[in-house]
PDB file of N, CA and C in Angstrom:
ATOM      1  N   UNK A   1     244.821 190.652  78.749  1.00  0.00           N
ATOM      2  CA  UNK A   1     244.581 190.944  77.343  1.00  0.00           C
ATOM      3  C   UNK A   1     243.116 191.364  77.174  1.00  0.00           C
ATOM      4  N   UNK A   2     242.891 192.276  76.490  1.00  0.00           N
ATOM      5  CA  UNK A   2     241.553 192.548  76.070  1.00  0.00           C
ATOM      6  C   UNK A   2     240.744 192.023  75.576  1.00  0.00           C
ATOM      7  N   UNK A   3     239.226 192.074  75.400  1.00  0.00           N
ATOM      8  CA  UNK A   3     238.405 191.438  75.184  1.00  0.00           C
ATOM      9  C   UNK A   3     238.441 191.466  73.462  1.00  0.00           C
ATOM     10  N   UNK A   4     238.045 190.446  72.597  1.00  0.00           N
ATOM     11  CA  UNK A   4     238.037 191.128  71.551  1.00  0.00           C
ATOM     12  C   UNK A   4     236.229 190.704  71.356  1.00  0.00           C
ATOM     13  N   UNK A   5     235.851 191.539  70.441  1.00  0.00           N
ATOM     14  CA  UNK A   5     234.708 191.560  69.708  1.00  0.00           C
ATOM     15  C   UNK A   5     234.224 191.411  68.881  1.00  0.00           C
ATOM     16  N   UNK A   6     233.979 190.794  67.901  1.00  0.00           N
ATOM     17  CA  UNK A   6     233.023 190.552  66.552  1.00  0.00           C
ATOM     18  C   UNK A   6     232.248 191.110  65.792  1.00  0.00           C
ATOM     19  N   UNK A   7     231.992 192.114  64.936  1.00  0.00           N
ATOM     20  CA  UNK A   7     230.746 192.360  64.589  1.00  0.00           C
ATOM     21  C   UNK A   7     229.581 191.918  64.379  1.00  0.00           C
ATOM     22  N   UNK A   8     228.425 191.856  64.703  1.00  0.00           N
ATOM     23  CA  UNK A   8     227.459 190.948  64.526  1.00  0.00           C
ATOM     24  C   UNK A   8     226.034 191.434  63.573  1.00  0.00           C
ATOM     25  N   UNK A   9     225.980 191.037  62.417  1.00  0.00           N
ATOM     26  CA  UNK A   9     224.615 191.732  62.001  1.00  0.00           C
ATOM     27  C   UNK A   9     223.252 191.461  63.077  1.00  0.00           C
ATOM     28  N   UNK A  10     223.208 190.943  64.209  1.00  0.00           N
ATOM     29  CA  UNK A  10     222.743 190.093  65.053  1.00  0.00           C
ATOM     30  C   UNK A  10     222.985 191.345  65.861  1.00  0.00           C
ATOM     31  N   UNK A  11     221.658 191.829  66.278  1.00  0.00           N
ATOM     32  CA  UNK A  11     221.158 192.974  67.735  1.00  0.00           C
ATOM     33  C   UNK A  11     221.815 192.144  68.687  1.00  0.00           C
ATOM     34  N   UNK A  12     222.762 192.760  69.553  1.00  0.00           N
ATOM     35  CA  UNK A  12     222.578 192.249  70.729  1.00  0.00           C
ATOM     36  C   UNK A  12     221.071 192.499  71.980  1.00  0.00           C
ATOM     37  N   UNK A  13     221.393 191.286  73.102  1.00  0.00           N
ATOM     38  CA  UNK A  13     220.444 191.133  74.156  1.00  0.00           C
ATOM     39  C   UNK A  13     220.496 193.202  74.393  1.00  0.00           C
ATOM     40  N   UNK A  14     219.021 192.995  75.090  1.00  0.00           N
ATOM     41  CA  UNK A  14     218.984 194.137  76.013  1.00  0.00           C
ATOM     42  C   UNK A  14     219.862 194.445  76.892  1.00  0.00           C
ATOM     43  N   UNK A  15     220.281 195.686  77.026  1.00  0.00           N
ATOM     44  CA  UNK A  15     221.145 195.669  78.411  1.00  0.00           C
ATOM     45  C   UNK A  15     220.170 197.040  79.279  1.00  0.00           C
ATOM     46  N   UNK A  16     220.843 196.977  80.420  1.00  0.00           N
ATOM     47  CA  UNK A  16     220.757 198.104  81.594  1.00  0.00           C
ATOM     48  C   UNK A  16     221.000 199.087  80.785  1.00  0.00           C
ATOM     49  N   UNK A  17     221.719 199.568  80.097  1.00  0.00           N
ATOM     50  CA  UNK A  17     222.569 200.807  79.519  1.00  0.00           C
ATOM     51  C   UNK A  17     223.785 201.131  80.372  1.00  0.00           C
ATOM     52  N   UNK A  18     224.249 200.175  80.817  1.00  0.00           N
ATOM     53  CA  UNK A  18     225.576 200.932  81.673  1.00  0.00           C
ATOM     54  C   UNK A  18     226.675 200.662  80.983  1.00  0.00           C
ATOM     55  N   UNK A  19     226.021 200.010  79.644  1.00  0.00           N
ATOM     56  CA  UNK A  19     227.310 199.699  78.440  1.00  0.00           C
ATOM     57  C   UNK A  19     228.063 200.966  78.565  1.00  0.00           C
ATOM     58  N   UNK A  20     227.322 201.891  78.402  1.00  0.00           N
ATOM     59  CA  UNK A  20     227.698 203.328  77.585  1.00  0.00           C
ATOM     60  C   UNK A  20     228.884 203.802  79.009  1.00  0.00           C
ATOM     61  N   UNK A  21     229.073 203.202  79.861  1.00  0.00           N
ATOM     62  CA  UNK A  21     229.963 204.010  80.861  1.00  0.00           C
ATOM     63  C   UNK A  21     231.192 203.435  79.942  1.00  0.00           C
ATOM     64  N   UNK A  22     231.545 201.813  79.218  1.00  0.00           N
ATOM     65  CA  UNK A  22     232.604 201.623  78.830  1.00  0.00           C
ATOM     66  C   UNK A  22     233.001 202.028  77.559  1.00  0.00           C
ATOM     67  N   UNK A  23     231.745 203.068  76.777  1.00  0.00           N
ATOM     68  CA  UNK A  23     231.997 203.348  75.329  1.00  0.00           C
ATOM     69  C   UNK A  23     233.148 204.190  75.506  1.00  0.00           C
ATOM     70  N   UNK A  24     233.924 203.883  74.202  1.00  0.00           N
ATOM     71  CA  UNK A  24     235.532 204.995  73.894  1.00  0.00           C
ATOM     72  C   UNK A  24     234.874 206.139  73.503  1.00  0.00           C
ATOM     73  N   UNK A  25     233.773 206.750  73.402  1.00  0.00           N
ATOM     74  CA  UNK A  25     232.969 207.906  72.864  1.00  0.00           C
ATOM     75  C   UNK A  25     233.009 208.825  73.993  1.00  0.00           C
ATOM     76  N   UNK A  26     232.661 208.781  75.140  1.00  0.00           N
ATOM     77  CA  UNK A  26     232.137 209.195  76.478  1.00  0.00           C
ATOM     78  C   UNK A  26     232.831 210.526  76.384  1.00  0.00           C
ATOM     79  N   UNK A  27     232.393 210.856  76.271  1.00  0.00           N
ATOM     80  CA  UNK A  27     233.065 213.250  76.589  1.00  0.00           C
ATOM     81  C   UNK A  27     233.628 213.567  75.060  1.00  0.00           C
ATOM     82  N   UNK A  28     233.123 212.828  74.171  1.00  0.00           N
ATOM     83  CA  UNK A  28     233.683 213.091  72.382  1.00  0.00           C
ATOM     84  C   UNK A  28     232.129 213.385  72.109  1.00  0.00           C
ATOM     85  N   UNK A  29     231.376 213.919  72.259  1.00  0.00           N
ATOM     86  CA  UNK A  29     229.883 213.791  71.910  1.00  0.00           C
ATOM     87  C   UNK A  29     230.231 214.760  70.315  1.00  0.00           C
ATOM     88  N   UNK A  30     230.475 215.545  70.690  1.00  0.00           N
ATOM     89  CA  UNK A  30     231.093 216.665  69.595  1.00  0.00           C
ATOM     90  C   UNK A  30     231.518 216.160  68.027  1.00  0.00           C
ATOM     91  N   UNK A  31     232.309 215.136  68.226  1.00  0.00           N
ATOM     92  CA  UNK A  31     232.485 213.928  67.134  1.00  0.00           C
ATOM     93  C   UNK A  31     231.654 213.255  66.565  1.00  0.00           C
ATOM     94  N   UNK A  32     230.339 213.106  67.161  1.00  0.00           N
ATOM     95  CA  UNK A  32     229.327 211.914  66.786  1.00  0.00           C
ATOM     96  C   UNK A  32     228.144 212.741  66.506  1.00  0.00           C
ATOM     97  N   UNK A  33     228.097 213.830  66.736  1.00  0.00           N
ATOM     98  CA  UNK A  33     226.876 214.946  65.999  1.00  0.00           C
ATOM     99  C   UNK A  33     227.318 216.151  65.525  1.00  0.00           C
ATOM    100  N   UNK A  34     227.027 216.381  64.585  1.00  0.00           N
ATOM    101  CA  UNK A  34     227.038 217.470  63.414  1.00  0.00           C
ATOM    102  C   UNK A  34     226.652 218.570  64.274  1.00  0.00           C
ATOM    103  N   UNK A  35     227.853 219.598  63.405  1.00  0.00           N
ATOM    104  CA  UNK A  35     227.532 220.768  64.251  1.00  0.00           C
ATOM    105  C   UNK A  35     226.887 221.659  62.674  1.00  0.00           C
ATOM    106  N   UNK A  36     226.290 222.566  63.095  1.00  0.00           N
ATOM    107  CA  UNK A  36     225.231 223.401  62.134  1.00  0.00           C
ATOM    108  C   UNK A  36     225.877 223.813  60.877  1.00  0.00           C
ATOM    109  N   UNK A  37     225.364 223.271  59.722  1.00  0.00           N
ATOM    110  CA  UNK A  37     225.842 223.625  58.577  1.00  0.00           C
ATOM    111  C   UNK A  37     226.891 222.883  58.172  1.00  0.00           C
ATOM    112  N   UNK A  38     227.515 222.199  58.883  1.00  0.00           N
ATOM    113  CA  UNK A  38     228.987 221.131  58.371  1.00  0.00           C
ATOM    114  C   UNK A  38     228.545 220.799  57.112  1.00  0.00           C
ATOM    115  N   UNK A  39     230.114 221.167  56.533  1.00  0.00           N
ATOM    116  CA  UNK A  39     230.387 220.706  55.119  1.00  0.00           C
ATOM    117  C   UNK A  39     230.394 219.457  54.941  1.00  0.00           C
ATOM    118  N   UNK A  40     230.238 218.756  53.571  1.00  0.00           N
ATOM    119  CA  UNK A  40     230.111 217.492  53.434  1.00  0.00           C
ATOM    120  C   UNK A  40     231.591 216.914  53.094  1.00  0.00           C
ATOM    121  N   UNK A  41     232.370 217.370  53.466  1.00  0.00           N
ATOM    122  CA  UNK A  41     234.139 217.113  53.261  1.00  0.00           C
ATOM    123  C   UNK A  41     234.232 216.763  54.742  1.00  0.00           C
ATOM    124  N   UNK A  42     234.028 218.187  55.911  1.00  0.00           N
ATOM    125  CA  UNK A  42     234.310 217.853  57.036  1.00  0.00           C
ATOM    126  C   UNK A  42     233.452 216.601  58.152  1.00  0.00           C
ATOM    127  N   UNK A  43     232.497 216.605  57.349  1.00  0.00           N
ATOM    128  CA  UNK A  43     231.451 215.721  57.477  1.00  0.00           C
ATOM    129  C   UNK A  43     231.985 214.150  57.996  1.00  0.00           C
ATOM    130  N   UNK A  44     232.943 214.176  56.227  1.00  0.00           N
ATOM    131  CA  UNK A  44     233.280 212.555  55.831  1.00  0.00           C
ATOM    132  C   UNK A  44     234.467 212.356  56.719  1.00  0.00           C
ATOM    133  N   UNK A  45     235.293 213.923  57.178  1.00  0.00           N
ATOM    134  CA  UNK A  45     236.432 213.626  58.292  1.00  0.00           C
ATOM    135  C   UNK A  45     236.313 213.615  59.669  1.00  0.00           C
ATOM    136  N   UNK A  46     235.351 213.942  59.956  1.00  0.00           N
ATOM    137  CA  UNK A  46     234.499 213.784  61.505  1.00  0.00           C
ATOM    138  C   UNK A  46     234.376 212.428  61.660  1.00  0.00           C
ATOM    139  N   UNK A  47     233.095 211.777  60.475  1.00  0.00           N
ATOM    140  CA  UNK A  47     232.639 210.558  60.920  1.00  0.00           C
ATOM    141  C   UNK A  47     234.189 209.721  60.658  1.00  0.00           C
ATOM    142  N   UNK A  48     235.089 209.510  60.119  1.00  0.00           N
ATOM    143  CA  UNK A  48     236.149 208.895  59.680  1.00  0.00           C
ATOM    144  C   UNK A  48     236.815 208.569  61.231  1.00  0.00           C
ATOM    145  N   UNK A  49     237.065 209.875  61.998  1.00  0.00           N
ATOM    146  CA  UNK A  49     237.680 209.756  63.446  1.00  0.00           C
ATOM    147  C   UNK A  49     236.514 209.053  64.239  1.00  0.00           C
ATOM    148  N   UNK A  50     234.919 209.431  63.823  1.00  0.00           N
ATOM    149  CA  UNK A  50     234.189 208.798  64.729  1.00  0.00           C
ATOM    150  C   UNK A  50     234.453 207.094  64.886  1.00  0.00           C
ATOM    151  N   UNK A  51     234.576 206.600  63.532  1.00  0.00           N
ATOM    152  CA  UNK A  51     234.292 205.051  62.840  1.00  0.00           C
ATOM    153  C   UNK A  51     235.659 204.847  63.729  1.00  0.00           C
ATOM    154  N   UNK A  52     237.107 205.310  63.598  1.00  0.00           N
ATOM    155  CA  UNK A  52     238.293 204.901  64.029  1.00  0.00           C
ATOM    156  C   UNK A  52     238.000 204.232  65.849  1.00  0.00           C
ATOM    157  N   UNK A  53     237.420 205.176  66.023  1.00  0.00           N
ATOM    158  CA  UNK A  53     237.150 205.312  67.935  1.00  0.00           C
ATOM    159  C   UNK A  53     235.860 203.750  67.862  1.00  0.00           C
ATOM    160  N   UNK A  54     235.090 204.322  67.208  1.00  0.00           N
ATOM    161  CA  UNK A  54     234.246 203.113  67.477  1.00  0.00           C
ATOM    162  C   UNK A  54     234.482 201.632  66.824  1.00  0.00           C
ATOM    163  N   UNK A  55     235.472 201.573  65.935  1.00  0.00           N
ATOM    164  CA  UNK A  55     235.974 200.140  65.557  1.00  0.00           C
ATOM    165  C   UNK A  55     236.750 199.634  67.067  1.00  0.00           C
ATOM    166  N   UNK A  56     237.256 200.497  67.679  1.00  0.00           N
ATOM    167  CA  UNK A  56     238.199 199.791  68.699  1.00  0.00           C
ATOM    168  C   UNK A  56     236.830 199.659  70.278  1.00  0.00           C
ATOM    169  N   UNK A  57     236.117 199.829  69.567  1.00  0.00           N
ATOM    170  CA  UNK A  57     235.374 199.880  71.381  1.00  0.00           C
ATOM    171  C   UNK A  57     234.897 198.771  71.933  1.00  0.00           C
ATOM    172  N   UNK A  58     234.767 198.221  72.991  1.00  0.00           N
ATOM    173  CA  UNK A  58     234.621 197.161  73.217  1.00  0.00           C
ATOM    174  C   UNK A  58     232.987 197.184  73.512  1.00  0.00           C
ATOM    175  N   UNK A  59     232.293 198.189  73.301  1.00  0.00           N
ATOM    176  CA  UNK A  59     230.749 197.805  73.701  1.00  0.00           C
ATOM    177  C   UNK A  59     230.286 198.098  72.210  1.00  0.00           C
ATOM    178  N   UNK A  60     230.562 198.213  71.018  1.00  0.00           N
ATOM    179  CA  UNK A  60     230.557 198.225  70.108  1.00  0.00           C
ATOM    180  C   UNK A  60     228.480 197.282  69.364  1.00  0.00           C
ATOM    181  N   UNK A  61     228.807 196.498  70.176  1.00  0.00           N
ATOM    182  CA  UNK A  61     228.213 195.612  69.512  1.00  0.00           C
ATOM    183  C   UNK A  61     225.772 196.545  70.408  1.00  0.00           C
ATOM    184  N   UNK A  62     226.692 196.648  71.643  1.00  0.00           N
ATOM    185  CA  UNK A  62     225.530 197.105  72.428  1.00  0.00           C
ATOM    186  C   UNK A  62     224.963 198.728  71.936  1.00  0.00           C
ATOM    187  N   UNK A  63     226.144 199.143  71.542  1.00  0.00           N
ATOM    188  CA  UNK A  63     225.695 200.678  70.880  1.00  0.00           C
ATOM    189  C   UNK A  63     225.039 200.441  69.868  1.00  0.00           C
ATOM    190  N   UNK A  64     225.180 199.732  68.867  1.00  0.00           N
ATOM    191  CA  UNK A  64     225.082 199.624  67.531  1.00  0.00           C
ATOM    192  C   UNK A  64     223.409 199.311  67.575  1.00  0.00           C
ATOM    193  N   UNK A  65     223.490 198.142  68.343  1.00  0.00           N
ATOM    194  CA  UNK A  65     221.435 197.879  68.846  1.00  0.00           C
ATOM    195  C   UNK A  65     221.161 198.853  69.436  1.00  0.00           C
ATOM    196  N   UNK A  66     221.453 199.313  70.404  1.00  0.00           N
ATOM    197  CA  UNK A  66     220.920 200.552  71.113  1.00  0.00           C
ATOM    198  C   UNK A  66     220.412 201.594  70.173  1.00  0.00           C
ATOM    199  N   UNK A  67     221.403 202.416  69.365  1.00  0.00           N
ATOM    200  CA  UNK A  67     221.469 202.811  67.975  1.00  0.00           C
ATOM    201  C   UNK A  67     220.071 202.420  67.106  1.00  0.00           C
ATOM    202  N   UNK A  68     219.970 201.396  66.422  1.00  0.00           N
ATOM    203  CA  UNK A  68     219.164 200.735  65.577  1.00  0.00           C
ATOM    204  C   UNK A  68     218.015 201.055  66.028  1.00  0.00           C
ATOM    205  N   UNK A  69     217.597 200.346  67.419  1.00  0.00           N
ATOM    206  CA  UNK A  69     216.500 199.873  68.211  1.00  0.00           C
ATOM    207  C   UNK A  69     215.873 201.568  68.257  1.00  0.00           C
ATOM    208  N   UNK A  70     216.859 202.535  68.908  1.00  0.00           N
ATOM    209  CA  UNK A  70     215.988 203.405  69.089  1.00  0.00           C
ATOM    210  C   UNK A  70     215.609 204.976  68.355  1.00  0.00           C
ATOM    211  N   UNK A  71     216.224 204.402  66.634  1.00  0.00           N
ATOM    212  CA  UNK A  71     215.820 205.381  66.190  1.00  0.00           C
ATOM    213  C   UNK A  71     217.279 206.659  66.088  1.00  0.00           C
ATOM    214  N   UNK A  72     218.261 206.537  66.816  1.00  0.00           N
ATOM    215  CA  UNK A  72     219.327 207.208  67.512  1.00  0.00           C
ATOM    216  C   UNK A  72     219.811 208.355  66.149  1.00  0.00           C
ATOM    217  N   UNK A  73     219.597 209.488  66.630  1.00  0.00           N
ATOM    218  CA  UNK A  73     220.190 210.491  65.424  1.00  0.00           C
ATOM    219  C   UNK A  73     221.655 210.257  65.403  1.00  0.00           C
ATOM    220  N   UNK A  74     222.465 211.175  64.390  1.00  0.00           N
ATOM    221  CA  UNK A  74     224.057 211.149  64.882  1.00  0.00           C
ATOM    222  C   UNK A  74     224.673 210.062  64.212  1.00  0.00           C
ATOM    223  N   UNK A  75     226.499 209.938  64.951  1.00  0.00           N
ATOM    224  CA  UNK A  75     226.956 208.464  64.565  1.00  0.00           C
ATOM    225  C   UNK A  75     226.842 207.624  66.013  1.00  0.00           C
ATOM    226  N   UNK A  76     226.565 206.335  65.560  1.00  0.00           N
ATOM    227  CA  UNK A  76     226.975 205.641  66.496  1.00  0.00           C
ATOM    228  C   UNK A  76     227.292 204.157  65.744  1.00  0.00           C
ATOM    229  N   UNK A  77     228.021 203.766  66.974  1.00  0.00           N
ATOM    230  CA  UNK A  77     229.224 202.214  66.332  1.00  0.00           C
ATOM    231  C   UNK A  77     229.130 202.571  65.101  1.00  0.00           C
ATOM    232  N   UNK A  78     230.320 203.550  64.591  1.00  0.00           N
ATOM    233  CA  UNK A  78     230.748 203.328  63.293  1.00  0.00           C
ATOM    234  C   UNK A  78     229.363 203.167  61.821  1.00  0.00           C
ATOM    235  N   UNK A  79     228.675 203.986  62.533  1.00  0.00           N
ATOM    236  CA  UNK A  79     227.371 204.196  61.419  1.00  0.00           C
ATOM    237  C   UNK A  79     226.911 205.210  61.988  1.00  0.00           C
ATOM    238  N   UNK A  80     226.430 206.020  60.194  1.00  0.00           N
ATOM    239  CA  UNK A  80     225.746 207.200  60.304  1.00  0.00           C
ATOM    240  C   UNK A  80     223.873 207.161  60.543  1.00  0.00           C
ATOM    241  N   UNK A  81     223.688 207.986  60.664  1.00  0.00           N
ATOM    242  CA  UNK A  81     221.863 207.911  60.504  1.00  0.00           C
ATOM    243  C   UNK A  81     221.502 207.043  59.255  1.00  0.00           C
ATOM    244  N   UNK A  82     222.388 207.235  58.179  1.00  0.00           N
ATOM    245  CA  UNK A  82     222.134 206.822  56.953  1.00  0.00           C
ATOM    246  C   UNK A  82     222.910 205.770  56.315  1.00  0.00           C
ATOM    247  N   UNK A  83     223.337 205.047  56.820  1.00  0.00           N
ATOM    248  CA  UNK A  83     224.246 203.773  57.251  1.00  0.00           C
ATOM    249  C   UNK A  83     223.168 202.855  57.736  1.00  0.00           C
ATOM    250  N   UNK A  84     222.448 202.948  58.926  1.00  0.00           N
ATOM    251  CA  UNK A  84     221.140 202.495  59.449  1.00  0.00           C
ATOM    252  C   UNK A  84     220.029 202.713  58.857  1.00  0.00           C
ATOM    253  N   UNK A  85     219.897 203.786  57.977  1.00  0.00           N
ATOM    254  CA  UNK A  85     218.493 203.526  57.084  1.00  0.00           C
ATOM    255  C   UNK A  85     218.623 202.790  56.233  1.00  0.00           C
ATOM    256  N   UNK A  86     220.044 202.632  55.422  1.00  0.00           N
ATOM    257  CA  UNK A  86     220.139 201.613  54.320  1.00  0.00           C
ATOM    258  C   UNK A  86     220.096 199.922  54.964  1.00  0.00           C
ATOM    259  N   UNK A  87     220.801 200.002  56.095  1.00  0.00           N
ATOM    260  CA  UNK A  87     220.453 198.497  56.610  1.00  0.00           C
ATOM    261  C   UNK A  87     219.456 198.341  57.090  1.00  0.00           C
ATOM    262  N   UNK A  88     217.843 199.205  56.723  1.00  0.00           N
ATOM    263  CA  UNK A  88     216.780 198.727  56.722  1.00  0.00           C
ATOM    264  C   UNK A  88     216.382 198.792  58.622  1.00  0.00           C
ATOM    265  N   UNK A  89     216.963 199.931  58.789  1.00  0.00           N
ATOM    266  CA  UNK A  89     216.481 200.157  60.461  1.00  0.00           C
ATOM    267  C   UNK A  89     215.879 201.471  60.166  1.00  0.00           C
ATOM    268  N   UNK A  90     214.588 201.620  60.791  1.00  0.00           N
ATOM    269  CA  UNK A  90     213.891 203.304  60.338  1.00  0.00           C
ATOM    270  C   UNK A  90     214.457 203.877  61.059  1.00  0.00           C
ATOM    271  N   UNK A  91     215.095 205.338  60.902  1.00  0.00           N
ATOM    272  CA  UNK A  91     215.415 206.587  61.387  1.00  0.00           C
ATOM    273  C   UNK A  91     214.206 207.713  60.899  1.00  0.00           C
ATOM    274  N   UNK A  92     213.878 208.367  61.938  1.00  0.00           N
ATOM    275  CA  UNK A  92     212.594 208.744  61.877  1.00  0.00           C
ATOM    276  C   UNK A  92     212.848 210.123  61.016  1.00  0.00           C
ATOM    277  N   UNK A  93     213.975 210.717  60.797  1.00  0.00           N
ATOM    278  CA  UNK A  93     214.290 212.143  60.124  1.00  0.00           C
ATOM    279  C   UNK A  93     216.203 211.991  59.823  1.00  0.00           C
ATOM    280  N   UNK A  94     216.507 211.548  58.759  1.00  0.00           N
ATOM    281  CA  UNK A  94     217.613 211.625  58.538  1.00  0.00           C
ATOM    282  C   UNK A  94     218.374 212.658  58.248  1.00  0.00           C
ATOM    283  N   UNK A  95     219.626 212.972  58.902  1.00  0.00           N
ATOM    284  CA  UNK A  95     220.373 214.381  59.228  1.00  0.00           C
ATOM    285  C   UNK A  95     219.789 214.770  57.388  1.00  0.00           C
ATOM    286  N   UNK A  96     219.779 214.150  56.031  1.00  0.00           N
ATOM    287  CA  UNK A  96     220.067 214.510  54.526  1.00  0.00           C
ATOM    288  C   UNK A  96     218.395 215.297  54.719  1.00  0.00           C
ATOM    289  N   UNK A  97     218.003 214.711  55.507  1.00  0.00           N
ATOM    290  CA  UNK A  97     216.095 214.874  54.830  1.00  0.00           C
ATOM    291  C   UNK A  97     216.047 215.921  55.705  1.00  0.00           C
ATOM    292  N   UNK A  98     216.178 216.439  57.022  1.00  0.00           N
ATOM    293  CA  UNK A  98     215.755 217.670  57.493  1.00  0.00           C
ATOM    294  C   UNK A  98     216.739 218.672  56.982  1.00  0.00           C
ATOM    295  N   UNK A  99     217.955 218.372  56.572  1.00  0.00           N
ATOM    296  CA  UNK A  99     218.540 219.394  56.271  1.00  0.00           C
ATOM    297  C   UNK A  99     217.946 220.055  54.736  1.00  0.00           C
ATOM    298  N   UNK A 100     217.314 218.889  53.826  1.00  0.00           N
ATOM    299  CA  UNK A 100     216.786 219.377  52.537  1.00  0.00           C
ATOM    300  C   UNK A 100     215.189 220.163  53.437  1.00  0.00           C
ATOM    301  N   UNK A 101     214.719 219.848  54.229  1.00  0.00           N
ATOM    302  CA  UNK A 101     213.380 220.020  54.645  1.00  0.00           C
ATOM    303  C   UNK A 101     213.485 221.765  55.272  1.00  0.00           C
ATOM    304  N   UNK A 102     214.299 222.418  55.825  1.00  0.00           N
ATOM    305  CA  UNK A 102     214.467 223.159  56.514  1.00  0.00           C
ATOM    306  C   UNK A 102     215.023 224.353  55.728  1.00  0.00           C
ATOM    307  N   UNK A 103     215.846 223.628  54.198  1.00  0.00           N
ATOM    308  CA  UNK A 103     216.147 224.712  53.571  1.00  0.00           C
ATOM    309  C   UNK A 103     215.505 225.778  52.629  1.00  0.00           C
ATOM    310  N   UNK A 104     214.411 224.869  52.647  1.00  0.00           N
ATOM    311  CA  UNK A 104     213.070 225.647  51.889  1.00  0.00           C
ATOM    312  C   UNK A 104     212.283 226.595  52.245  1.00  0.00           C
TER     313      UNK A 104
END
């Protein structure tokens, strides 16, 4: 039987990074970053399949710190760039702010 997992507002420990060999993401990169100009409809149905894949993953908890800790553009564990700025983790350029920044 599979492992199950918890969510934890609680970073997990450091790891090696060899979490990421067991992420359900691995060759979906395409899913978890915006491709140029995406609409904000296809946007909400991208990340929707992203969140689905990453509710079931079992390293879930190690992405999510990994994520946080380093600033990480994109989705990861079931959060956007801006998912993590509201829970008070800095993202250094959020996909909303360069896209307003660039259109000028």
């Amino acid at each position: 039987m599979a492992a199950v997992h918890t969510l934890s507002l609680v970073p997990a420990p450091a790891t090696d990074g060899n979490w990421m060999d067991d992420a359900n993401c691995k060759g979906n990169t395409a899913l978890f970053f915006p491709p140029k100009a995406e609409r904000p409809q296809a946007r909400e149905r991208r990340e929707a399949k992203a969140r689905r894949l990453c509710m079931s993953c079992t390293v879930l908890v190690e992405c999510r710190s990994f994520a946080r800790d380093n600033h990480e553009y994109g989705f990861w564990a079931g959060e956007s760039e801006e998912d993590r700025h509201l829970a008070g983790y800095t993202v250094s350029a959020p996909i909303g702010v360069r896209a307003r920044s660039n259109a000028g």
